[in-house]
N, C-alpha and C. Protein backbone atom coordinates (compact mmCIF):
# COMPACT_ATOMS: atom_id res chain seq x y z
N UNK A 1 0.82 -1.19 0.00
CA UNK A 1 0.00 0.00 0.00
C UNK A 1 0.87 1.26 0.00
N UNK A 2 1.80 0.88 0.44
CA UNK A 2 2.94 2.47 0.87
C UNK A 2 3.52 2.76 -0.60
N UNK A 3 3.34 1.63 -1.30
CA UNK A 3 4.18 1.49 -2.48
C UNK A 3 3.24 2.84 -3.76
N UNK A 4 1.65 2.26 -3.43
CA UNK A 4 0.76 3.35 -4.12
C UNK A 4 1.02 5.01 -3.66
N UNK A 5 0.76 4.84 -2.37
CA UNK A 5 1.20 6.36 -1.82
C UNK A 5 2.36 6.99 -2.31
N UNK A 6 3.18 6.44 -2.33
CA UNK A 6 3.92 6.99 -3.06
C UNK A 6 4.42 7.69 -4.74
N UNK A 7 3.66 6.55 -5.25
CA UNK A 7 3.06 6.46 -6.53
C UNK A 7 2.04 7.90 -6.60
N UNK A 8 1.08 7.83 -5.91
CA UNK A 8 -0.29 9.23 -5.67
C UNK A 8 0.90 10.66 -5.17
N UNK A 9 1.90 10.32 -4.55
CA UNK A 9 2.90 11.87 -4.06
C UNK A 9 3.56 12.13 -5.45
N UNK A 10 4.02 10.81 -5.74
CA UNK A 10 5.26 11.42 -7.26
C UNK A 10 3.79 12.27 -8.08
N UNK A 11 2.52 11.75 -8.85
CA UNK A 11 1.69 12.27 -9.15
C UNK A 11 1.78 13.33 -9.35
N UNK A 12 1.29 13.70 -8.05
CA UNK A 12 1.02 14.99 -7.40
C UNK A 12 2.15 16.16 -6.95
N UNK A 13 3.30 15.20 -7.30
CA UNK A 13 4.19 16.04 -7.16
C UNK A 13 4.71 17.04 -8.08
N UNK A 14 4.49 16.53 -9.61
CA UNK A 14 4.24 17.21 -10.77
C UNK A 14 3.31 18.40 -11.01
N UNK A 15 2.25 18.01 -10.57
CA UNK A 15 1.32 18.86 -10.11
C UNK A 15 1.93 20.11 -9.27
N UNK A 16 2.17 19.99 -8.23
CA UNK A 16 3.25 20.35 -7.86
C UNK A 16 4.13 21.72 -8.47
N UNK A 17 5.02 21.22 -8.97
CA UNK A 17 6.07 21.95 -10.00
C UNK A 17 5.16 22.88 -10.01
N UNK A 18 4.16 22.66 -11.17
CA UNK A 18 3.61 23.60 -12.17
C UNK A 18 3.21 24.82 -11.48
N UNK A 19 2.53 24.45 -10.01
CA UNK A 19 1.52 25.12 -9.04
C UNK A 19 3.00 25.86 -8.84
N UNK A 20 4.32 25.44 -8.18
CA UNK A 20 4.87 26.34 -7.52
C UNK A 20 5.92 27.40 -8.84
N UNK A 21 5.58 26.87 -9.98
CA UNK A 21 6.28 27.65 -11.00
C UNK A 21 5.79 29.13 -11.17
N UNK A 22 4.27 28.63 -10.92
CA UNK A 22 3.38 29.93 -11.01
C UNK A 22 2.92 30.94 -9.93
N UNK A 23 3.15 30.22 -9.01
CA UNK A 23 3.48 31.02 -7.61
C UNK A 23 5.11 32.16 -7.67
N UNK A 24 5.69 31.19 -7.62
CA UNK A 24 7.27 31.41 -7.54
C UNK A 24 7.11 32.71 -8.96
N UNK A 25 6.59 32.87 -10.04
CA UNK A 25 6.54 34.38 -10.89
C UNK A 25 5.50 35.17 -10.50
N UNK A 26 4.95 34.96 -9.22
CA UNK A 26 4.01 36.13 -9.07
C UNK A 26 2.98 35.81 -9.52
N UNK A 27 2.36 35.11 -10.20
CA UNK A 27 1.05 34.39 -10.85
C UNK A 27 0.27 33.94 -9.82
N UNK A 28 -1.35 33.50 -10.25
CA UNK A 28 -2.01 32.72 -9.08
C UNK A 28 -1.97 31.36 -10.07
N UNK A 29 -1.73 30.31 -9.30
CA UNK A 29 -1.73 28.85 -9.97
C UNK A 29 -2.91 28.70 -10.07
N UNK A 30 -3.36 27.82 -11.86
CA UNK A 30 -4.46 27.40 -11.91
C UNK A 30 -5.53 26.18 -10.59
N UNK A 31 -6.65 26.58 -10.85
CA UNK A 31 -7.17 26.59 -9.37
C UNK A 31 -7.38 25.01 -9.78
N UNK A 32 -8.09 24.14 -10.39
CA UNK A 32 -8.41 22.98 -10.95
C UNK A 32 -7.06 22.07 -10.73
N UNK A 33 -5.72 22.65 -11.04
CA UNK A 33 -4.50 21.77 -10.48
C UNK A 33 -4.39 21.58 -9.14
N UNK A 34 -4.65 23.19 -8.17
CA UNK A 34 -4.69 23.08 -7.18
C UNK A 34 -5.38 22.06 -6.17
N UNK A 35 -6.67 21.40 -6.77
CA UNK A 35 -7.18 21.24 -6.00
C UNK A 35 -7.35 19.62 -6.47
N UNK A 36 -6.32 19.28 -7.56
CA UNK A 36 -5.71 17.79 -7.56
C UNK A 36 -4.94 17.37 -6.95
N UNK A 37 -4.27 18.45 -6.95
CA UNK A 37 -2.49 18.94 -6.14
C UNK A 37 -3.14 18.00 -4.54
N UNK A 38 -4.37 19.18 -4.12
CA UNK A 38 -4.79 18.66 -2.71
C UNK A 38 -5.33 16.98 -2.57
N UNK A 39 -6.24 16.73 -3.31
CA UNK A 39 -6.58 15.47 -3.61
C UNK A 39 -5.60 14.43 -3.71
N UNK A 40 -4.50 14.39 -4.63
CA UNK A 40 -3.64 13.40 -4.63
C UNK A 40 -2.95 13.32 -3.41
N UNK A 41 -2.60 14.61 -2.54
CA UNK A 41 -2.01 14.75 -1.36
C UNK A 41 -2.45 13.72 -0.22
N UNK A 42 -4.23 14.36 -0.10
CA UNK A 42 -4.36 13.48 0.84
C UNK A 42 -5.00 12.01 0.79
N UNK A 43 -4.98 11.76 -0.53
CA UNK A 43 -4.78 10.21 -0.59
C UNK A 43 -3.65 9.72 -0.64
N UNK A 44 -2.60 10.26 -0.46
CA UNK A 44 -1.38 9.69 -0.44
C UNK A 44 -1.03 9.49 1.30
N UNK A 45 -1.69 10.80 2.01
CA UNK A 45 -1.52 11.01 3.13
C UNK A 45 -2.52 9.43 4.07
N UNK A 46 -3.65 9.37 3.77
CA UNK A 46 -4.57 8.63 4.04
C UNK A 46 -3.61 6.84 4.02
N UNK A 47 -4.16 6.22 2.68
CA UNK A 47 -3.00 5.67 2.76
C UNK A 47 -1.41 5.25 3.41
N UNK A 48 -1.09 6.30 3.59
CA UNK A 48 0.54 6.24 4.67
C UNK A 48 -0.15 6.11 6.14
N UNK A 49 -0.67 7.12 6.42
CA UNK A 49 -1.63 6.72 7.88
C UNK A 49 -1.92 5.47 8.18
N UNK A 50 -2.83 4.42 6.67
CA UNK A 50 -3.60 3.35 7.43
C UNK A 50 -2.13 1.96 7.38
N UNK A 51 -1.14 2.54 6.89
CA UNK A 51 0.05 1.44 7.11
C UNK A 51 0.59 1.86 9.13
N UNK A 52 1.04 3.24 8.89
CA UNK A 52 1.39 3.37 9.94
C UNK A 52 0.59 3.00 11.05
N UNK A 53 0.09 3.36 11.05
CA UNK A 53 -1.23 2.88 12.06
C UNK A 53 -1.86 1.41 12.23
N UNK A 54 -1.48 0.87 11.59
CA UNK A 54 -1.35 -0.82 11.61
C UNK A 54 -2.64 -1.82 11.38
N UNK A 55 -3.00 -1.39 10.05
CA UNK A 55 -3.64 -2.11 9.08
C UNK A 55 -3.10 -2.92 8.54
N UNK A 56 -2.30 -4.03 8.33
CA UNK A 56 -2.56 -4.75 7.93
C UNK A 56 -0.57 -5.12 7.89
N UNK A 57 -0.14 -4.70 6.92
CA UNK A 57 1.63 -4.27 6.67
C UNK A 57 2.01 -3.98 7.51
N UNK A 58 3.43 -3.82 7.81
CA UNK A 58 3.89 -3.65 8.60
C UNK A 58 4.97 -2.50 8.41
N UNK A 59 5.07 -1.39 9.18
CA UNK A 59 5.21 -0.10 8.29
C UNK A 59 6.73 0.27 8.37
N UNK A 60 7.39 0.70 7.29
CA UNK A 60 9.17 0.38 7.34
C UNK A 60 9.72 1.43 8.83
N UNK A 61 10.62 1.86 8.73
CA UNK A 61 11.67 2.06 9.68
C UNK A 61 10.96 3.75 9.75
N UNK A 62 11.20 4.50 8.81
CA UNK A 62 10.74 5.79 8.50
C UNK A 62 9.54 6.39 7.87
N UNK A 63 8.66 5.61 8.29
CA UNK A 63 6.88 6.02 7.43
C UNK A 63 6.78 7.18 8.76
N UNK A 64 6.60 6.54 9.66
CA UNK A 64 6.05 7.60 10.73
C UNK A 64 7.03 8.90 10.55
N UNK A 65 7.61 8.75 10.28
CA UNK A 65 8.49 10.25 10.38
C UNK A 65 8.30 10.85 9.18
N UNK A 66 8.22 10.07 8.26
CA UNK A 66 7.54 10.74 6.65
C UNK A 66 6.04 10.93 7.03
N UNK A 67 5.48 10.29 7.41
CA UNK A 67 3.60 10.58 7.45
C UNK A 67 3.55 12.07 8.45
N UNK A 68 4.89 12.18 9.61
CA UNK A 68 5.03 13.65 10.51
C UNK A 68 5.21 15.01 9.33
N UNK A 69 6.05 14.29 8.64
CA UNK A 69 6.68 15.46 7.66
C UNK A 69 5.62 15.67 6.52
N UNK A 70 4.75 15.20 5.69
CA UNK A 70 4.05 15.24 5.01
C UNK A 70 2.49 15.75 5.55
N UNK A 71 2.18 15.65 6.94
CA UNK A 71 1.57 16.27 7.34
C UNK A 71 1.55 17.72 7.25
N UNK A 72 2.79 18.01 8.00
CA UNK A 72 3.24 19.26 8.25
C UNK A 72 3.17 20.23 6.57
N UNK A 73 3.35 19.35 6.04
CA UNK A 73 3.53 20.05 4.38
C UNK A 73 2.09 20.41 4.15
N UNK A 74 1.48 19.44 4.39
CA UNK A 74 -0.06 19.49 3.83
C UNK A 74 -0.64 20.46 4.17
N UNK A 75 -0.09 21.20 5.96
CA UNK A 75 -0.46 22.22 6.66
C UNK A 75 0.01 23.35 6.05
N UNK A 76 1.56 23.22 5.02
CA UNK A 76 1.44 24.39 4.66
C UNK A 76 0.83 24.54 3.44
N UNK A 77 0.57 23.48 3.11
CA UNK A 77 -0.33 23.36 1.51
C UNK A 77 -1.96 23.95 2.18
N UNK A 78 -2.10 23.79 3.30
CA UNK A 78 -3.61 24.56 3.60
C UNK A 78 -3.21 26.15 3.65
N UNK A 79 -2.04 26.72 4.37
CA UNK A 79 -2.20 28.26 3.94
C UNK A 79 -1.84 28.57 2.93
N UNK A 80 -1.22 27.71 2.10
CA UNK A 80 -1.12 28.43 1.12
C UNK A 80 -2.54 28.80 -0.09
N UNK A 81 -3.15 27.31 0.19
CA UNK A 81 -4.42 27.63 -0.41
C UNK A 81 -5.50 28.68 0.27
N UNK A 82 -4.77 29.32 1.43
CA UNK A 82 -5.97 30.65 2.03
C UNK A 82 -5.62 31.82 1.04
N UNK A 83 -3.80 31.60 0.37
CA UNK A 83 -4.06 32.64 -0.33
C UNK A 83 -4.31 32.44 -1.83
N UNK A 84 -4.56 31.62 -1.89
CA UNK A 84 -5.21 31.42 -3.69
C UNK A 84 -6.55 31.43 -3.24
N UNK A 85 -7.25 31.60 -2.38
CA UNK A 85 -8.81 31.84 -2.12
C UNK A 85 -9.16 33.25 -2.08
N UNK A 86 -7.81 33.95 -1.54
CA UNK A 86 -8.39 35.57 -1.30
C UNK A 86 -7.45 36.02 -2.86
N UNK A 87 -7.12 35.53 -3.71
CA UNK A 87 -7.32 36.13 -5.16
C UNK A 87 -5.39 36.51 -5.23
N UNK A 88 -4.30 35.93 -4.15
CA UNK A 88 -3.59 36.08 -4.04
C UNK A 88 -2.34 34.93 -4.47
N UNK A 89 -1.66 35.37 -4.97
CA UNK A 89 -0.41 34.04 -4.68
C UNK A 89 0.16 34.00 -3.32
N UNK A 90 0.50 32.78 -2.96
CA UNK A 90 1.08 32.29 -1.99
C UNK A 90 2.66 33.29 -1.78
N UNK A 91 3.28 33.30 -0.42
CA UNK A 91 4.42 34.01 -0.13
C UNK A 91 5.64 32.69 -0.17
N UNK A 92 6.46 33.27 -1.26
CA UNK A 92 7.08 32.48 -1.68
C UNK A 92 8.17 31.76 -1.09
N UNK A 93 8.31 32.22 0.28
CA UNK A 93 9.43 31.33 1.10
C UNK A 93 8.67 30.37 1.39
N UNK A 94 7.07 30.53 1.93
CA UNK A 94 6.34 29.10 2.21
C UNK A 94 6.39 28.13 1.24
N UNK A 95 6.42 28.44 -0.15
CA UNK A 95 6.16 27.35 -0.99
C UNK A 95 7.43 26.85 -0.73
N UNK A 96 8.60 27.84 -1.07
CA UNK A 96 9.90 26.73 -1.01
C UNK A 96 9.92 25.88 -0.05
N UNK A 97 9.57 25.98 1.46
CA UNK A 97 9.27 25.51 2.73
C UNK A 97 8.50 24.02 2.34
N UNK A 98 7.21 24.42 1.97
CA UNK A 98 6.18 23.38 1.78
C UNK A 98 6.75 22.38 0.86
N UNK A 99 7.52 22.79 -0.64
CA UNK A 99 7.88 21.82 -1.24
C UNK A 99 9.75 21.16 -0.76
N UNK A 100 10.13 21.67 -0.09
CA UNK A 100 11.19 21.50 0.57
C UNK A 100 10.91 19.98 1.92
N UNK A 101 9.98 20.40 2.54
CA UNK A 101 9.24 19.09 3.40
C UNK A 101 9.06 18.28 2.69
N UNK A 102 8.02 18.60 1.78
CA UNK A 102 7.38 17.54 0.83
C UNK A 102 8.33 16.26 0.73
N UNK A 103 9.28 16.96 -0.22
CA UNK A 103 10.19 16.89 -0.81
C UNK A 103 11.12 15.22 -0.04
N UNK A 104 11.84 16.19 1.57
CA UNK A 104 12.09 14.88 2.90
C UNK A 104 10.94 13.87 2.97
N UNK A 105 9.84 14.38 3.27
CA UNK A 105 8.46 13.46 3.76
C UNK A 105 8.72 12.62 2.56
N UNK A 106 8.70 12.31 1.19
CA UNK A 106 8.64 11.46 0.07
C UNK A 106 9.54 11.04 -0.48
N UNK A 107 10.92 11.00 -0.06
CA UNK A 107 11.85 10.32 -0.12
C UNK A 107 12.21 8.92 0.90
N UNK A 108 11.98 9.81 1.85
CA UNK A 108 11.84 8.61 3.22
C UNK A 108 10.51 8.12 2.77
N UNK A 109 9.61 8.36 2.69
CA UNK A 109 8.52 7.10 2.48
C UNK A 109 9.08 6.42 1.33
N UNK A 110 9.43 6.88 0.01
CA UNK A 110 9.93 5.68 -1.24
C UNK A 110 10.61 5.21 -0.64
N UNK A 111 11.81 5.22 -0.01
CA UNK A 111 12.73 4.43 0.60
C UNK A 111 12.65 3.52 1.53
N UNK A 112 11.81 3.70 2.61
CA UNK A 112 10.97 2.72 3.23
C UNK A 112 9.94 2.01 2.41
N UNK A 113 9.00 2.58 1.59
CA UNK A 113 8.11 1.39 0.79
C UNK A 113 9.26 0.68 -0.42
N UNK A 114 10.31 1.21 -0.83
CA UNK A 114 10.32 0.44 -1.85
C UNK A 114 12.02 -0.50 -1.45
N UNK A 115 11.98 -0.68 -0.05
CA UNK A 115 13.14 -0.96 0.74
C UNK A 115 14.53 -0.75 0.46
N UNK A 116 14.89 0.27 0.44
CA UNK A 116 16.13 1.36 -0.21
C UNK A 116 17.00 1.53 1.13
N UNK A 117 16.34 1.59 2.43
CA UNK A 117 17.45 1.87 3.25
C UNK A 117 16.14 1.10 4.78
């Protein structure tokens, strides 16, 4: 299952890019990516939860510390979407921030689901 989640982050991680390309020039990112961007997130998030949490698998060395860190991202993926709601782009040290976590949170999970370390 960790193996999909991960699969749903790379996704969405593309998604991703595009959203913070258009942030990062001052643009507001198209809203319809955004809100795949969120979707793939938290099924990726969901998923990592029901391993960690002990459904069924047995969850590698570093999920919990990736499912901490990918949280935390998601949190900044929620303010940042307060400012694509008030007609604004996001402040661009958060995105680097948000995709900078991301970034840790989904390495350590591939590496734990796809047994790398």
């Amino acid at each position: 299952m960790l193996q999909w989640a991960v699969i749903i982050f790379a996704i969405g991680a593309i998604g991703g890019l595009v959203l913070a390309s258009s942030v990062l020039r001052g643009k507001l990112a198209p809203w319809a990516l955004s809100l795949l961007h969120a979707a793939l997130g938290a099924t990726g998030l969901v998923l990592t939860a029901i391993v960690v949490f002990g459904a069924g698998e047995t969850a590698p060395q570093h999920a919990g510390l990736a499912l901490l860190l990918l949280v935390i991202a998601a949190l900044g993926g929620f303010f940042l979407a307060s400012f694509h709601l008030r007609g604004r782009p996001g402040p661009k040290p958060v995105v680097l921030i948000h995709a900078g976590v991301a970034v840790i949170g989904f390495l350590l999970l591939a590496g734990g689901a796809f047994r790398l370390f």
